[in-house]
N, C-alpha and C. Protein backbone atom coordinates (compact mmCIF):
# COMPACT_ATOMS: atom_id res chain seq x y z
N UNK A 1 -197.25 18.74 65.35
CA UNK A 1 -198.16 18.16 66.30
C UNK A 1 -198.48 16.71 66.04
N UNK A 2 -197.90 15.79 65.09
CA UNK A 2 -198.18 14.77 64.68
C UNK A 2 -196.62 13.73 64.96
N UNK A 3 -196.00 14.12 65.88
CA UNK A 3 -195.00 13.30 66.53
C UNK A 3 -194.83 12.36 67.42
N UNK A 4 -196.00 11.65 67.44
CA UNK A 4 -196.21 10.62 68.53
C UNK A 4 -197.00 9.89 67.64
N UNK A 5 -197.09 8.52 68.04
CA UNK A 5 -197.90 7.74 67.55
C UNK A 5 -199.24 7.73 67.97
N UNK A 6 -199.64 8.07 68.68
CA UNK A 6 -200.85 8.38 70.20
C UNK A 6 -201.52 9.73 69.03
N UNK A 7 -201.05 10.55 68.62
CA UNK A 7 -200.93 11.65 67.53
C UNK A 7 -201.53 11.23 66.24
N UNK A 8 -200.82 10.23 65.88
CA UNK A 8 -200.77 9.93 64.33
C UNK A 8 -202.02 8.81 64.00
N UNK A 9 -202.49 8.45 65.33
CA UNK A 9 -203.72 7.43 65.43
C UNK A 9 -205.35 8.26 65.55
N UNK A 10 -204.87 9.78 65.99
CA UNK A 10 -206.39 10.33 65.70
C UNK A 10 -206.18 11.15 64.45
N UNK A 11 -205.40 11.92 64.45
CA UNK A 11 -205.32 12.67 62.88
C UNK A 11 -204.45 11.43 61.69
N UNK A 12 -205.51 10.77 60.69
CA UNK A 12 -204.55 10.31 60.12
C UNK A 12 -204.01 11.22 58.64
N UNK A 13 -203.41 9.99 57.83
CA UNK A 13 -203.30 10.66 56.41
C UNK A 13 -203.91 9.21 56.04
N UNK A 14 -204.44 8.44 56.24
CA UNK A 14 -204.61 7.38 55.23
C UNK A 14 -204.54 7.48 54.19
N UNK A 15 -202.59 7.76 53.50
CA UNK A 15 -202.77 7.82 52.39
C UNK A 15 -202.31 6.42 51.89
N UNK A 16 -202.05 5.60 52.03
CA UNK A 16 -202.44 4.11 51.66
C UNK A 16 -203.09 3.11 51.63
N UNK A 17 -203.68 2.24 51.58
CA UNK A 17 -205.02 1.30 51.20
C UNK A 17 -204.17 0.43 52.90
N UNK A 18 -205.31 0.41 54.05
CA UNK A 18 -204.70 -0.65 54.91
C UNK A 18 -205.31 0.06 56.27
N UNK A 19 -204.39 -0.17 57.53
CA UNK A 19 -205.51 0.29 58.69
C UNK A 19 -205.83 1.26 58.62
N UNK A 20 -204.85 2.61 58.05
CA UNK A 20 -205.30 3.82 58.32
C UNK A 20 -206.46 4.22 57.50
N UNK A 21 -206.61 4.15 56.78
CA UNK A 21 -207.84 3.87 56.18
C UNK A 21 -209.55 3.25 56.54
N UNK A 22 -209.17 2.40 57.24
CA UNK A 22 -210.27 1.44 57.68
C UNK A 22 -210.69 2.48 59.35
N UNK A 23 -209.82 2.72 59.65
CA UNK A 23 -209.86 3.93 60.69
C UNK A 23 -210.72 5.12 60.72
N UNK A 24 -209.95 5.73 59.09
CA UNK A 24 -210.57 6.63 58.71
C UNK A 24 -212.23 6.38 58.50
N UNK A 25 -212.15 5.64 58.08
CA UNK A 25 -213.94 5.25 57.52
C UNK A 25 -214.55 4.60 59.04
N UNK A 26 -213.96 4.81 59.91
CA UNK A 26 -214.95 4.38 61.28
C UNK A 26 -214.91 5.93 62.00
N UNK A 27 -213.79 6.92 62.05
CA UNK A 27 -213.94 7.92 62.56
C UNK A 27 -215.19 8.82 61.20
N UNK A 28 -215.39 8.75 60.43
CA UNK A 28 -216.47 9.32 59.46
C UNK A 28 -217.63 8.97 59.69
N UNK A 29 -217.56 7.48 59.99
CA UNK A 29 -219.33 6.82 60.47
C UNK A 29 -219.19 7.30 61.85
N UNK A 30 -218.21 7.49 62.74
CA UNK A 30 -219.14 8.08 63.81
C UNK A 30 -219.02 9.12 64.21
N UNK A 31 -218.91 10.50 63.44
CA UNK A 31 -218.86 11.71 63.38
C UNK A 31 -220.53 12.12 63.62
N UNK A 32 -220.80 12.98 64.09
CA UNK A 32 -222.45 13.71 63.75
C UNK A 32 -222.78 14.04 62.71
N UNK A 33 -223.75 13.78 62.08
CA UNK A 33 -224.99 14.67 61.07
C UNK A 33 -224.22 16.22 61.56
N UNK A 34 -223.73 16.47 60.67
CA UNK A 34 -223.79 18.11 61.11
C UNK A 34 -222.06 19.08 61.19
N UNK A 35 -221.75 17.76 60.76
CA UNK A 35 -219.87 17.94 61.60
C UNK A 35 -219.06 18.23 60.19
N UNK A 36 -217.46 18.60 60.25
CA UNK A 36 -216.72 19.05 58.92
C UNK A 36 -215.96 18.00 59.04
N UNK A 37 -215.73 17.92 58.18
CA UNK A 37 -214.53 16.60 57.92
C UNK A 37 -213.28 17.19 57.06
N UNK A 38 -212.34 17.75 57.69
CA UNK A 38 -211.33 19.14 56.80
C UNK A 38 -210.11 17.90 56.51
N UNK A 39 -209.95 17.93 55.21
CA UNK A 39 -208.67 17.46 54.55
C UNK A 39 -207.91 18.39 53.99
N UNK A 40 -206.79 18.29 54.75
CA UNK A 40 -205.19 19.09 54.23
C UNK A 40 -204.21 18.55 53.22
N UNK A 41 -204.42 19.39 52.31
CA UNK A 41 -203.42 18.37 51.25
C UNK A 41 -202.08 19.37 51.34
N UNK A 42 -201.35 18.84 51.11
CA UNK A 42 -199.86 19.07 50.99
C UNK A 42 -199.28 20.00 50.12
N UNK A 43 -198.21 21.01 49.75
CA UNK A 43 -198.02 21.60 48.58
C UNK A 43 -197.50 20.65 47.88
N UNK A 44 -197.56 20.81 46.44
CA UNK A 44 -196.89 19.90 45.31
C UNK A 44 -195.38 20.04 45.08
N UNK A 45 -194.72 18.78 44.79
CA UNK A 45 -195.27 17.46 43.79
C UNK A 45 -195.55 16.55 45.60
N UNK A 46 -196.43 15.63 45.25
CA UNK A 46 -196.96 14.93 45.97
C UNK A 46 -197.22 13.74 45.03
N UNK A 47 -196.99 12.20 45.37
CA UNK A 47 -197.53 10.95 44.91
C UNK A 47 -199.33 11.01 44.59
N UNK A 48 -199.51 10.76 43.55
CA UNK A 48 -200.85 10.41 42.97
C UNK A 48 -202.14 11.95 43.04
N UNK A 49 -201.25 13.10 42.29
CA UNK A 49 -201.86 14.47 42.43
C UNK A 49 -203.63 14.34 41.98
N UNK A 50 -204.45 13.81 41.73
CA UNK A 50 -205.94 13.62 42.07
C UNK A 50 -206.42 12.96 42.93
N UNK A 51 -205.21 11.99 43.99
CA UNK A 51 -205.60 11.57 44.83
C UNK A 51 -206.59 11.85 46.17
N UNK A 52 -206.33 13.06 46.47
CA UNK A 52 -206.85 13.82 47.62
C UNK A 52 -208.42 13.99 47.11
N UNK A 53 -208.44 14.88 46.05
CA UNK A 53 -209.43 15.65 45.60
C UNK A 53 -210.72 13.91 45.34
N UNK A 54 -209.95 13.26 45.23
CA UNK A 54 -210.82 11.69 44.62
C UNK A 54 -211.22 11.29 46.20
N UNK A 55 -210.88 11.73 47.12
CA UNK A 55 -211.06 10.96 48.45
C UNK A 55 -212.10 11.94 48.99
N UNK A 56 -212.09 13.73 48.93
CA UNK A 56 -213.25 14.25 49.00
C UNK A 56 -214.36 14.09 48.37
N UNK A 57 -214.31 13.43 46.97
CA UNK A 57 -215.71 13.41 46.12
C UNK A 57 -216.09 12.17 47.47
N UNK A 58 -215.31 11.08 47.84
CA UNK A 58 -215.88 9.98 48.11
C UNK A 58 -216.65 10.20 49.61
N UNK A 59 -216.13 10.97 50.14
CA UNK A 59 -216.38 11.53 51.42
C UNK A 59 -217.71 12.20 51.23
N UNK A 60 -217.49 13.32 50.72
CA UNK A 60 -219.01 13.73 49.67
C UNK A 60 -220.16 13.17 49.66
N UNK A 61 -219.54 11.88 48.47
CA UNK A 61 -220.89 10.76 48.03
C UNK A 61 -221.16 10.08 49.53
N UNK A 62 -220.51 10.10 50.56
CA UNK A 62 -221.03 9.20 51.82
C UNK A 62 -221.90 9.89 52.55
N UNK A 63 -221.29 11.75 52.55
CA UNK A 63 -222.17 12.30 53.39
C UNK A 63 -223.47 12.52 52.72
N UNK A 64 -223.39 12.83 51.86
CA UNK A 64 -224.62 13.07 50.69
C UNK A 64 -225.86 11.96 50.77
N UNK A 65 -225.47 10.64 51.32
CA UNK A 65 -226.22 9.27 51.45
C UNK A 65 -226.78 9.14 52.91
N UNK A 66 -225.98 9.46 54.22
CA UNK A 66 -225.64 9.53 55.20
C UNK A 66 -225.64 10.43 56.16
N UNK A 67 -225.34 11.53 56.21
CA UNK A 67 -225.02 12.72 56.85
C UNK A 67 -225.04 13.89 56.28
N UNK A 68 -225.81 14.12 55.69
CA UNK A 68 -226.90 15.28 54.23
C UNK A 68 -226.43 16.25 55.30
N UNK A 69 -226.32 16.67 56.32
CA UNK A 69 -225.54 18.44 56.72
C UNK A 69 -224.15 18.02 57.49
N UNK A 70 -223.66 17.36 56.95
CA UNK A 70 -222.03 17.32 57.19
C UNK A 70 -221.50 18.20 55.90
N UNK A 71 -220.23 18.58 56.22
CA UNK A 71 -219.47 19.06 55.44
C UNK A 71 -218.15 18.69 54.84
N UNK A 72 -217.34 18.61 53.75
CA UNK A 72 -216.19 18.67 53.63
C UNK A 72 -215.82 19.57 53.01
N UNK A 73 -214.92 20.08 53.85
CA UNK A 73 -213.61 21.33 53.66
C UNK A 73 -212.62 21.15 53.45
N UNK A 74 -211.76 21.67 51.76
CA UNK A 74 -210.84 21.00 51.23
C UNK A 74 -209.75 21.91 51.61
N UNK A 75 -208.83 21.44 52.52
CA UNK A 75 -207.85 22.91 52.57
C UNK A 75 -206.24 22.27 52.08
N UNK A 76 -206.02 23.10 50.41
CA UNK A 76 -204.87 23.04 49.42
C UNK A 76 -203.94 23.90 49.77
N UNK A 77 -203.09 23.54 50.04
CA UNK A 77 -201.37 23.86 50.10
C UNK A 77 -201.10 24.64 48.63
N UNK A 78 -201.52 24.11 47.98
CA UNK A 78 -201.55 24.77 46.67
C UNK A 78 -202.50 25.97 45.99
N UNK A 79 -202.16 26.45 45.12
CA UNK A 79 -202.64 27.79 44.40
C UNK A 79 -203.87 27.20 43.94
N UNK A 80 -204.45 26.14 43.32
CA UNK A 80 -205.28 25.59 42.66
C UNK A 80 -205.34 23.80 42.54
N UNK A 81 -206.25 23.38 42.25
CA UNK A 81 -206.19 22.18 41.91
C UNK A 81 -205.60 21.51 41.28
N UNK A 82 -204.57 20.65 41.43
CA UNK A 82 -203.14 19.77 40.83
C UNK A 82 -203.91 18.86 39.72
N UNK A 83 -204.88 18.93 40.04
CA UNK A 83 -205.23 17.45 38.72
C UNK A 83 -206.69 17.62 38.25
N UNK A 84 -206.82 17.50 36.92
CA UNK A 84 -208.45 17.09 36.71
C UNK A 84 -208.93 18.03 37.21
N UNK A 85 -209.19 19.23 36.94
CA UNK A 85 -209.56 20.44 37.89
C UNK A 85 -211.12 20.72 37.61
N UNK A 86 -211.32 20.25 36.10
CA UNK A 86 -212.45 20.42 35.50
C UNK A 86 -213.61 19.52 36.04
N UNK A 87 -213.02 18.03 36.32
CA UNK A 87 -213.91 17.07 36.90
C UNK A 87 -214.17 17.61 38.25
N UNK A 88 -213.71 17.72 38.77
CA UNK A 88 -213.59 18.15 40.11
C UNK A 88 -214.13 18.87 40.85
N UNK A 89 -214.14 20.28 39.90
CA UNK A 89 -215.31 21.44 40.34
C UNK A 89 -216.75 21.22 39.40
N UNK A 90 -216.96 20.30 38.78
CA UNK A 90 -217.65 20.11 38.33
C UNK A 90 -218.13 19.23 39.67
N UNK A 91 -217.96 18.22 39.53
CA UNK A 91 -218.45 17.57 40.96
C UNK A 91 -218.99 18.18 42.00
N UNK A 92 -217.82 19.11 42.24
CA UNK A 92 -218.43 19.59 43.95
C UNK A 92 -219.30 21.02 43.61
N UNK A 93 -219.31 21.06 42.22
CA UNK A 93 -220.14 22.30 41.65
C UNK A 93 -221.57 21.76 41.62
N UNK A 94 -221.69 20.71 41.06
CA UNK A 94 -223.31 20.02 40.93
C UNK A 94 -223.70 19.15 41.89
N UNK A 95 -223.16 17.62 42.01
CA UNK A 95 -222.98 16.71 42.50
C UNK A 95 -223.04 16.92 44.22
N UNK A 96 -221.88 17.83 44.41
CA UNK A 96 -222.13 17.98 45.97
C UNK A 96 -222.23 19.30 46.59
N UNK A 97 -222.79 20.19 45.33
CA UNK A 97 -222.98 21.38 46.10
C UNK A 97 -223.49 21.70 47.38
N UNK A 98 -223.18 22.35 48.27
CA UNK A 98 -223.28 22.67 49.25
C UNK A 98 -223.09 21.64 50.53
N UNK A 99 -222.01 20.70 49.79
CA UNK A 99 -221.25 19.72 50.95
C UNK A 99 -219.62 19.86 51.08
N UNK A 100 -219.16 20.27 49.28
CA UNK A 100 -217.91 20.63 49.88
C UNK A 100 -217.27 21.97 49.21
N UNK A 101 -216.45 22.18 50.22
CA UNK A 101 -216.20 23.68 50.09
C UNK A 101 -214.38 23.82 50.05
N UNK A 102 -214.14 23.91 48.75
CA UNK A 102 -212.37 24.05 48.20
C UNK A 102 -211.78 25.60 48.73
N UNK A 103 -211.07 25.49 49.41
CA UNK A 103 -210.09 26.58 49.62
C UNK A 103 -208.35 26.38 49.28
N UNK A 104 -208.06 26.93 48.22
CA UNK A 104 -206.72 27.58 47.88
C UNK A 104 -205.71 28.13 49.00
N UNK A 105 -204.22 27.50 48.80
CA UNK A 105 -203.07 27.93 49.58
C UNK A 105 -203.29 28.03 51.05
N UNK A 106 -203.37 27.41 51.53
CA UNK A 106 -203.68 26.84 53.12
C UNK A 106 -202.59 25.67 53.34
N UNK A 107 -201.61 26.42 53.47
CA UNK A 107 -200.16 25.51 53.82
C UNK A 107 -200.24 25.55 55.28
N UNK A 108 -200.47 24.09 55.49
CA UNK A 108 -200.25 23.42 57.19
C UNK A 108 -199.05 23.71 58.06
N UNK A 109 -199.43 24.46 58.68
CA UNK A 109 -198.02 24.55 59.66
C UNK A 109 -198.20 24.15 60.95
N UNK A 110 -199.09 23.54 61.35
CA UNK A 110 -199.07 22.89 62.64
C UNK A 110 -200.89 22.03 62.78
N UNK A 111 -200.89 21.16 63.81
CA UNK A 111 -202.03 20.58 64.29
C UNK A 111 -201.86 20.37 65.79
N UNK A 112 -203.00 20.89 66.23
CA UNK A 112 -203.12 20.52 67.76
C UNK A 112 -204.14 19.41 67.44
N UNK A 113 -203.49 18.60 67.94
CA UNK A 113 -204.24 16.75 68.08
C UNK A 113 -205.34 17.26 69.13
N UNK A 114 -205.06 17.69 70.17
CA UNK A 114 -206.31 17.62 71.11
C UNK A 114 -207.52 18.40 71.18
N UNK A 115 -207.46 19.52 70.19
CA UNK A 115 -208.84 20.19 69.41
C UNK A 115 -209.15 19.67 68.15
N UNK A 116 -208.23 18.99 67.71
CA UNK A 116 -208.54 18.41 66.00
C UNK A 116 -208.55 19.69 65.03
N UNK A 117 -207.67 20.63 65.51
CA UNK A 117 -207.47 21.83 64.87
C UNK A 117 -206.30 22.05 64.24
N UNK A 118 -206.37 22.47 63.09
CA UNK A 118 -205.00 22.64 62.00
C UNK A 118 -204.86 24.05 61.79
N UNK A 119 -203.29 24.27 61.89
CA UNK A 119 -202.91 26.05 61.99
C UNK A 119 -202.18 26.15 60.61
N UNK A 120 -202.09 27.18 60.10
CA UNK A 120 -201.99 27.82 58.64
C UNK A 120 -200.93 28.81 58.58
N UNK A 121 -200.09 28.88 57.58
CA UNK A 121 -199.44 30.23 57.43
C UNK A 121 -199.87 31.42 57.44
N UNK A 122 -200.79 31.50 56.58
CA UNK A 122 -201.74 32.95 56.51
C UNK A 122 -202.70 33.14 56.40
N UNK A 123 -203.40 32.06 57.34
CA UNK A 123 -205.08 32.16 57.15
C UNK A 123 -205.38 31.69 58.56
N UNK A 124 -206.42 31.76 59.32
CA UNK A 124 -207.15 31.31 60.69
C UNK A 124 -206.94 29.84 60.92
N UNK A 125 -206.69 29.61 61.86
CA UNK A 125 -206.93 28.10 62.60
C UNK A 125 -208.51 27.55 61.95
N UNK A 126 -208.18 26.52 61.78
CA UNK A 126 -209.68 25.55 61.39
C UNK A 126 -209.53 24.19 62.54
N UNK A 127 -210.91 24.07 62.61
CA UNK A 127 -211.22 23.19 63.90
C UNK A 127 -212.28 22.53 63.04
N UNK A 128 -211.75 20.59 63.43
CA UNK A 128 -212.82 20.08 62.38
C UNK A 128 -213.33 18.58 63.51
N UNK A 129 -214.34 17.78 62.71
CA UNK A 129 -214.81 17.05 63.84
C UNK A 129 -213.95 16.08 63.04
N UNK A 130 -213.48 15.49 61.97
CA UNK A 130 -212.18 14.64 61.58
C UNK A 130 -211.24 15.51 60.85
N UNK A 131 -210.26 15.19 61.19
CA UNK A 131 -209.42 16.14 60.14
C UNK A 131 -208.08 15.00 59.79
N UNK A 132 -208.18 14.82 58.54
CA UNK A 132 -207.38 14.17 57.50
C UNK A 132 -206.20 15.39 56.87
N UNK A 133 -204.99 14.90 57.60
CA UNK A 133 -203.60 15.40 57.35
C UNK A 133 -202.89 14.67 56.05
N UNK A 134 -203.07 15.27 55.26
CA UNK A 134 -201.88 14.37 54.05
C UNK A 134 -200.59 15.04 54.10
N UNK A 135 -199.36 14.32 54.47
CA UNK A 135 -198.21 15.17 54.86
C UNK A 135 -197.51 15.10 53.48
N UNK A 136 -196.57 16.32 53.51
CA UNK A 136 -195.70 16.17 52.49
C UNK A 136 -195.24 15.47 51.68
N UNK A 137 -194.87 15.17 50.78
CA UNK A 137 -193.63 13.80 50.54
C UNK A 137 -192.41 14.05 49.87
N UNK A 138 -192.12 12.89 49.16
CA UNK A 138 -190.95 13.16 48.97
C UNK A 138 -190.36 11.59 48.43
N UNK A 139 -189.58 11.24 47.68
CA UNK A 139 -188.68 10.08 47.50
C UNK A 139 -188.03 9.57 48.60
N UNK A 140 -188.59 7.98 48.59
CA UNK A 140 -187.83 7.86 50.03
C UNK A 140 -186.25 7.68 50.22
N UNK A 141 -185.98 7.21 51.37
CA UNK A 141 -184.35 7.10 51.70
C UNK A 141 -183.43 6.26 51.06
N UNK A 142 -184.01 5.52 50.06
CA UNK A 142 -183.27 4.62 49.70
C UNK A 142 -182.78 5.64 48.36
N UNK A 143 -183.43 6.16 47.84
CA UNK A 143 -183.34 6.97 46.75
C UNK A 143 -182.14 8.07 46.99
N UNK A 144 -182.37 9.16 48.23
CA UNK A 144 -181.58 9.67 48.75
C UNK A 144 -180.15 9.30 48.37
N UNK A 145 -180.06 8.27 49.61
CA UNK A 145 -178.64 7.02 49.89
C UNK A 145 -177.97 7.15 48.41
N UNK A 146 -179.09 6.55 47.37
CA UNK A 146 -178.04 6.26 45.88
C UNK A 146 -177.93 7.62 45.39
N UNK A 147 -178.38 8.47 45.19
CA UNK A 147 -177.75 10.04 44.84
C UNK A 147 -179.32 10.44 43.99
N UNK A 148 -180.32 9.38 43.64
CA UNK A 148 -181.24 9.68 42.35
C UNK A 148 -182.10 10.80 42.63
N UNK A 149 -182.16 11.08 44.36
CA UNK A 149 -182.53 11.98 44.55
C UNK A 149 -182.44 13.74 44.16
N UNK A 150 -182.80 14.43 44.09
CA UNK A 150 -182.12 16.17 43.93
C UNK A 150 -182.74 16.69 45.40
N UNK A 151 -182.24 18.04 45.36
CA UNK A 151 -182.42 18.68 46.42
C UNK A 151 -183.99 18.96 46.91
N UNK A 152 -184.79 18.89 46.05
CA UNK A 152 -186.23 18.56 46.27
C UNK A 152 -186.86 17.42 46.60
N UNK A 153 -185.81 16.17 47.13
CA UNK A 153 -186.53 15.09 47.68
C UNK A 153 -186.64 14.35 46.14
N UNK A 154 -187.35 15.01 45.68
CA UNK A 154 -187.74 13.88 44.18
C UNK A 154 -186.18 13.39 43.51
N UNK A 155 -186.88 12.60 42.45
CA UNK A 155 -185.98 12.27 41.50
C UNK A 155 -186.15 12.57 40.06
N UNK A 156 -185.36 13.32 39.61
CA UNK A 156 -185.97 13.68 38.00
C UNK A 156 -185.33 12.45 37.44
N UNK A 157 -186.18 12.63 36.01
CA UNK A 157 -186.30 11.45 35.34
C UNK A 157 -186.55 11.42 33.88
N UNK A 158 -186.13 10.72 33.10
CA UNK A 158 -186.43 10.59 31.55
C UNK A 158 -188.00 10.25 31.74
N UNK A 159 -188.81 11.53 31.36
CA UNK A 159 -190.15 10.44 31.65
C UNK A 159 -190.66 9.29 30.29
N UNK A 160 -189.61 9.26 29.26
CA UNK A 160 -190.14 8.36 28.37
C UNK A 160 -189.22 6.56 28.77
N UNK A 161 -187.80 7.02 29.39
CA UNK A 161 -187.09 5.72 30.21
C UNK A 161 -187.10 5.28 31.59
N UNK A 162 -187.28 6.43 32.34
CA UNK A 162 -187.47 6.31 33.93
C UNK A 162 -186.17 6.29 34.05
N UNK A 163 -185.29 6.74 33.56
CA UNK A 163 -183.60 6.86 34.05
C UNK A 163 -183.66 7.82 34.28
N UNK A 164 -182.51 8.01 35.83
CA UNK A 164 -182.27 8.87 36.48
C UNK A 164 -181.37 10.34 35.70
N UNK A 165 -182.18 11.09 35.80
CA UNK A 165 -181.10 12.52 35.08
C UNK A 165 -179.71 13.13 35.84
N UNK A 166 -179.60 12.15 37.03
CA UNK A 166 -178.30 12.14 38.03
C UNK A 166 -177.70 11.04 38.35
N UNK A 167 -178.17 9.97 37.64
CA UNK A 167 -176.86 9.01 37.76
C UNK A 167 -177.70 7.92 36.12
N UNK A 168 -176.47 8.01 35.52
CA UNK A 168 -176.95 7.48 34.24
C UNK A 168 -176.73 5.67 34.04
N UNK A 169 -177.84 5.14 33.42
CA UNK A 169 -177.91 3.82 34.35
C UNK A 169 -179.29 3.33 35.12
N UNK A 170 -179.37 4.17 35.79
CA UNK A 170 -180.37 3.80 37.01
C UNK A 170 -181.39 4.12 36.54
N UNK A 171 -182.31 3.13 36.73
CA UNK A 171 -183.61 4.05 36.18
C UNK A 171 -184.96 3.55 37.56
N UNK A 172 -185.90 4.45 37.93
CA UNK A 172 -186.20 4.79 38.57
C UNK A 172 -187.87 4.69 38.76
N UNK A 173 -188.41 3.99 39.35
CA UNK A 173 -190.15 3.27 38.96
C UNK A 173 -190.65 3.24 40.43
C-alpha cells in the first residue's frame, strides 16, 4: 500500500535525518490529545537495531510534555527487542508508563494509506492517527551488482576488517 508517492508522503518511515522527518514531527504536533501514534518496525537485520525503539522513547518524551493521553504503540516484526532491551523496558516501564505499549511479532503485510491502518500476518488490523512504517532493508544495489551481497540482501563481513566473506579484497563500510 505504500507504492505511490501520494502514499509514501502520509505514511512515512523517516528513517533518515531530512524532510521525512521534519514531516513526521508536524504530523505528531497536529495529531489530537488522545490519538496513537503506531510504529512498525521491520523484522531483523535492519540498519541501526535501537533505532526505532530510540524514536518511540522520543515520541513518548513529546507526548508525555504535550499530549499526556496520546499513545504510542510499538508494533515489532520481531520476537523481542533487537537492542538495549533492558534500557528500553525500563523506560517505557517507568518513564512512560502508560504511554507506550510494545507488542511482539507483528510482521506488516500491508497498509491502507486511506484509514492509516496497517494489516498483520497473524494478528488484527491496527488503525492509528500517525502511523510510522519502517520498511525492510537490505544492502543496497550497488552491493548486489559487485557480488558482496548474499542471498539475504546483506553482506557478511570480517567484523574485525570489514572485508567481504564473498569476494576477498573488498571490504565493505
Amino acid at each position: 500500500g505504500l507504492g505511490t508517492a501520494d502514499a509514501q508522503g502520509k505514511v512515512l518511515h523517516a528513517w533518515k535525518a531530512g524532510p521525512q522527518t521534519v514531516m513526521l514531527r508536524r504530523q505528531l504536533e497536529a495529531m489530537r490529545d488522545g490519538g496513537v501514534y503506531v510504529l512498525s518496525i521491520p523484522k531483523s537485520p535492519y540498519r541501526c537495531p535501537p533505532g526505532p525503539y530510540e524514536r518511540a522513547c522520543q515520541v513518548a518524551w513529546y507526548f508525555k510534555r504535550a499530549k499526556p493521553r496520546s499513545k504510542v504503540l510499538i508494533l515489532d516484526g520481531n520476537e523481542d527487542v533487537q537492542s538495549k532491551k533492558g534500557l528500553f523496558m525500563k523506560a517505557w516501564n517507568e518513564d512512560y508508563k502508560g504511554i507506550v505499549e510494545y507488542r511482539p511479532n507483528y510482521v506488516l503485510t500491508g497498509v491502507d494509506v486511506a484509514t492509516l491502518t496497517a494489516k498483520f500476518e497473524t494478528a488484527d488490523d491496527v488503525k492509528a492517527d500517525v502511523l510510522n512504517v519502517i520498511p525492510p532493508q537490505r544492502a543496497g544495489p550497488i552491493a548486489e551488482r559487485s557480488g558482496v551481497a548474499d542471498k539475504t540482501g546483506w553482506c557478511p563481513i570480517d567484523p574485525v576488517t570489514f572485508e567481504s566473506k564473498l569476494k576477498p579484497n573488498i571490504h565493505v563500510i
